[in-house]
C-alpha atoms as a PDB file:
ATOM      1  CA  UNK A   1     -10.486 -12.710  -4.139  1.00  0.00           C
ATOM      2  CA  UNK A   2      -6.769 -13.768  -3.407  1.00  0.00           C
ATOM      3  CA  UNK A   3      -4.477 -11.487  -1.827  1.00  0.00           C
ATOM      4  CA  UNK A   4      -0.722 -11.481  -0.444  1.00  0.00           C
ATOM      5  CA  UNK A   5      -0.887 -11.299   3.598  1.00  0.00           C
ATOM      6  CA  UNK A   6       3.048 -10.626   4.514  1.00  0.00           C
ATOM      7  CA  UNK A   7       2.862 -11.617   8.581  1.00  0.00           C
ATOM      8  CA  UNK A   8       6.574 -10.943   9.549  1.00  0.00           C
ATOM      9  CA  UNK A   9       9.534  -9.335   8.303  1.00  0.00           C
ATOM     10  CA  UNK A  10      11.817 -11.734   6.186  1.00  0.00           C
ATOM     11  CA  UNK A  11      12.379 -12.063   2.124  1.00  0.00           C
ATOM     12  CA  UNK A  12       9.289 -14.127  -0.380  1.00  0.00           C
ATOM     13  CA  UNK A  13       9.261 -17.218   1.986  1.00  0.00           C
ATOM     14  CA  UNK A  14       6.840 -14.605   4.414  1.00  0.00           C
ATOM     15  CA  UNK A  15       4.367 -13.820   1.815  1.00  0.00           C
ATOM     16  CA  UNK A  16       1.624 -16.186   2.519  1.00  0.00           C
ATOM     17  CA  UNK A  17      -1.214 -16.335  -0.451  1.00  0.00           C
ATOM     18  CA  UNK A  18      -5.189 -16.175   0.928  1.00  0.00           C
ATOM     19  CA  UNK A  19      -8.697 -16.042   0.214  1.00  0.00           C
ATOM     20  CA  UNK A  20     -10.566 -12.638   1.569  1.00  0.00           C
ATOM     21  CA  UNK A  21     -13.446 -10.970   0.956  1.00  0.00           C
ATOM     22  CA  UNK A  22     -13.605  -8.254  -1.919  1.00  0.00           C
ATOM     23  CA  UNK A  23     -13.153  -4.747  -0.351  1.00  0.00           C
ATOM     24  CA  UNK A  24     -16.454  -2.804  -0.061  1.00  0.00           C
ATOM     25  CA  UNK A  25     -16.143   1.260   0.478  1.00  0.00           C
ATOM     26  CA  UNK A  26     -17.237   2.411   3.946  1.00  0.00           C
ATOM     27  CA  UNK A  27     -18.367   5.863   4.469  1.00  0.00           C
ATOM     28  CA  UNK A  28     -16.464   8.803   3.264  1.00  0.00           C
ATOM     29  CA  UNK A  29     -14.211   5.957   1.130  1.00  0.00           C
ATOM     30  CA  UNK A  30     -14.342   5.726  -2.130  1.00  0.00           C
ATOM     31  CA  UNK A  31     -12.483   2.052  -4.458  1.00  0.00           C
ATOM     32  CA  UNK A  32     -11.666   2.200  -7.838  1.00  0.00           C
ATOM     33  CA  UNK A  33     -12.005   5.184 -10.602  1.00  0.00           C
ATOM     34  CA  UNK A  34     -14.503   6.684  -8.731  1.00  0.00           C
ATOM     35  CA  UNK A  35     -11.228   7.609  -6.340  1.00  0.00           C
ATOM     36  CA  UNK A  36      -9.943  10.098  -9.038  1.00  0.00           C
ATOM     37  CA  UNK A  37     -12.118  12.803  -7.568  1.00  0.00           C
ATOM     38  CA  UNK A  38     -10.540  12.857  -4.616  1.00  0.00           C
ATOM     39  CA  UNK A  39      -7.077  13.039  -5.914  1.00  0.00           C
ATOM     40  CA  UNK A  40      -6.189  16.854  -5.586  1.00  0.00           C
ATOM     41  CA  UNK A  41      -5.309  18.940  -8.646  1.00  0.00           C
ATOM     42  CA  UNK A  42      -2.119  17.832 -10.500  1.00  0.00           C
ATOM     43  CA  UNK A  43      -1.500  14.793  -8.219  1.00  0.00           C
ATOM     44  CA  UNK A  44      -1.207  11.484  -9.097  1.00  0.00           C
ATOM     45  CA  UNK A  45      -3.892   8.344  -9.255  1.00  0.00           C
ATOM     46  CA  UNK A  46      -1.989   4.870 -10.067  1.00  0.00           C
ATOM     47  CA  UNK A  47      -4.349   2.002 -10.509  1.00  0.00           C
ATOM     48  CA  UNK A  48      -2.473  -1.286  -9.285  1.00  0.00           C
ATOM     49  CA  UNK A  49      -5.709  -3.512 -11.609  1.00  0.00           C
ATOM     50  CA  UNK A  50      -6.460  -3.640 -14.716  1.00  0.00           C
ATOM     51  CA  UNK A  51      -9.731  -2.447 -16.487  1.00  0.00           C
ATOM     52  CA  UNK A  52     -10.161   1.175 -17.699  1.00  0.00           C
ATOM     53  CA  UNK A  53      -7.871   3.948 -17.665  1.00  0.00           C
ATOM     54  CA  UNK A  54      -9.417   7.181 -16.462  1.00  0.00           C
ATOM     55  CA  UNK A  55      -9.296  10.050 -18.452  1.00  0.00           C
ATOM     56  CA  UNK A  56      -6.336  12.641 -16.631  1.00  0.00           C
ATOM     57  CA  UNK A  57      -8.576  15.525 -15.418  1.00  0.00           C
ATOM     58  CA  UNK A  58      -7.566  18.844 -14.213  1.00  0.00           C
ATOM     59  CA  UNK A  59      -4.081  18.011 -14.189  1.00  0.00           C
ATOM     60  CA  UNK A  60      -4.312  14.520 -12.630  1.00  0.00           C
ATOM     61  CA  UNK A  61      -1.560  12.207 -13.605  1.00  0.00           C
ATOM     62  CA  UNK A  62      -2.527   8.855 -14.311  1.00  0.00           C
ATOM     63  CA  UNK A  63      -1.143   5.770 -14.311  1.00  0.00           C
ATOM     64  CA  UNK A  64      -1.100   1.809 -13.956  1.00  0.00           C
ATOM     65  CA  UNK A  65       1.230  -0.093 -12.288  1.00  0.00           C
ATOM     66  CA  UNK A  66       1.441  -3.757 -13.065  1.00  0.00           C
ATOM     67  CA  UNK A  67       2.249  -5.941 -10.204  1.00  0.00           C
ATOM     68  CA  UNK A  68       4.147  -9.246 -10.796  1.00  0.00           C
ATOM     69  CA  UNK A  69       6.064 -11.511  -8.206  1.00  0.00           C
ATOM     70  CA  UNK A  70       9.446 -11.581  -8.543  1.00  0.00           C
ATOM     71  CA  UNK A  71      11.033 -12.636  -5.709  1.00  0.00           C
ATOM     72  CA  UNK A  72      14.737 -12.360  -6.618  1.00  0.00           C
ATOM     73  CA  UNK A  73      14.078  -8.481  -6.892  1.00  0.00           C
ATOM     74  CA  UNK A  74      12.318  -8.840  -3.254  1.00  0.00           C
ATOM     75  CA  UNK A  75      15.168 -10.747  -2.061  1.00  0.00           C
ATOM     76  CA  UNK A  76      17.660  -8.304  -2.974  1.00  0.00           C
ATOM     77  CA  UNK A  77      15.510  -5.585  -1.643  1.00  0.00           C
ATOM     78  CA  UNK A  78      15.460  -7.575   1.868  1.00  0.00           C
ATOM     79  CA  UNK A  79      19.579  -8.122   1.301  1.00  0.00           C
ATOM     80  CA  UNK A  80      19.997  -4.538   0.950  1.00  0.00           C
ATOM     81  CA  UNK A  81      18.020  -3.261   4.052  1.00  0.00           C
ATOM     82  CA  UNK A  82      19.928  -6.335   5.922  1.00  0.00           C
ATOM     83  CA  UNK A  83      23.081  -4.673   5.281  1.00  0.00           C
ATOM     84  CA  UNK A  84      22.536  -0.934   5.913  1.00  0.00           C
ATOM     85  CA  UNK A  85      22.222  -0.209   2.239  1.00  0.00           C
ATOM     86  CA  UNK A  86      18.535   0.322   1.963  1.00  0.00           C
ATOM     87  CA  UNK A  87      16.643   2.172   5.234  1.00  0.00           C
ATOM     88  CA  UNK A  88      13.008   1.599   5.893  1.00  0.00           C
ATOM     89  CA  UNK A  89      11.452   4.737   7.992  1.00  0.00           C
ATOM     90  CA  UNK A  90       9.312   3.817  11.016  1.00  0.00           C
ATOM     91  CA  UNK A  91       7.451   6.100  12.523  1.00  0.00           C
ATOM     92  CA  UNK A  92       5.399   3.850  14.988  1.00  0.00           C
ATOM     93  CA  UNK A  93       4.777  -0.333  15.054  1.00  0.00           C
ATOM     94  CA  UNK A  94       1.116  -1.050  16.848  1.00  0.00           C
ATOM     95  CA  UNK A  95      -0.728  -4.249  17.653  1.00  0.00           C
ATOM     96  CA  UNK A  96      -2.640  -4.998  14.133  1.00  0.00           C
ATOM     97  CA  UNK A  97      -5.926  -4.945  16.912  1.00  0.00           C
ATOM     98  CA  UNK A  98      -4.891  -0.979  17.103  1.00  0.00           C
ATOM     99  CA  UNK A  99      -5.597  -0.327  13.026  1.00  0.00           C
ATOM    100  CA  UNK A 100      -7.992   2.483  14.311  1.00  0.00           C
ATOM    101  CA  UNK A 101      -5.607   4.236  16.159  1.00  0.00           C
ATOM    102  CA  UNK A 102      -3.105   3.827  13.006  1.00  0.00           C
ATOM    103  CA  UNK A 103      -5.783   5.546  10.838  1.00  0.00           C
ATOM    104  CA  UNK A 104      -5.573   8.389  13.440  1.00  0.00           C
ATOM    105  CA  UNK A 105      -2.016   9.002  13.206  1.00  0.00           C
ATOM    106  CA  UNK A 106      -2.165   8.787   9.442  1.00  0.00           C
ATOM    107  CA  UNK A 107      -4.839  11.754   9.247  1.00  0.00           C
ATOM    108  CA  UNK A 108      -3.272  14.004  12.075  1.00  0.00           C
ATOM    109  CA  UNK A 109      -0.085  13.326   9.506  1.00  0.00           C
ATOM    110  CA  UNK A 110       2.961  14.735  10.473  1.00  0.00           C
ATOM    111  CA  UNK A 111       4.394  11.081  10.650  1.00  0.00           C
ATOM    112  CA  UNK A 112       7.670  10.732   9.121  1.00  0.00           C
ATOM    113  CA  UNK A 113       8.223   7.309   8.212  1.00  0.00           C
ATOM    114  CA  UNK A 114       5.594   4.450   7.678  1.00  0.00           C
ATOM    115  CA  UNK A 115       3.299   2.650  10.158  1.00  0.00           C
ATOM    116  CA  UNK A 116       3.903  -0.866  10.936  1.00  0.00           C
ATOM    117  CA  UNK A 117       0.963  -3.024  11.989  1.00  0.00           C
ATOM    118  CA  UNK A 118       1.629  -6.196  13.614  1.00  0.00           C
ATOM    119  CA  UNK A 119      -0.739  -9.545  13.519  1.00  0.00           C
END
């Protein structure tokens, strides 16, 4: 499959298109619809592909979210954080070869901001 790898900060010139494998579920994960049952009562499951639309269970609100480049919008996203008018929350930037340990801090939670990982 092709995917978007983004390997620094900067506006659409970073996003660098590549060929990776298709993700396969490890254990305890679960890809695709199959994900709805582990999205609690009256949360939310977007889909970011296309294919079939779940049927909203128990509350669940459901979604798709078409994805489209559009880098003007991207650049004027990166303009705005540049100038102090949109704010990014960091919690904690690690070594890309730490990913385990970012996984970690994700399920103790608590975080407030996003994890960075960095090739």
């Amino acid at each position: 499959m092709r995917a978007i790898v983004v390997r620094s900060y900067g506006g659409p010139e970073v996003l660098e298109m590549m060929e990776c494998a298709v993700p396969e579920p490890g254990p305890g994960q679960v890809l695709g619809i199959s994900a709805l049952g582990a999205v609690r009562t009256r949360g939310r499951f977007v889909a970011v592909v296309g294919g079939a639309q779940p049927i909203p269970l128990r509350g669940i609100t459901v979604m798709n979210q078409w994805i489209a480049a559009d880098g003007a919008a991207l650049s004027e996203l990166v303009r705005s954080a540049n100038h102090g008018q949109l704010t990014t929350r960091i919690a904690e930037t690690l070594p890309l070869t730490e990913a385990v340990r970012a996984h970690q801090l994700l399920a103790k939670g608590g975080l407030r901001g996003r994890i960075v990982l960095i090739p």
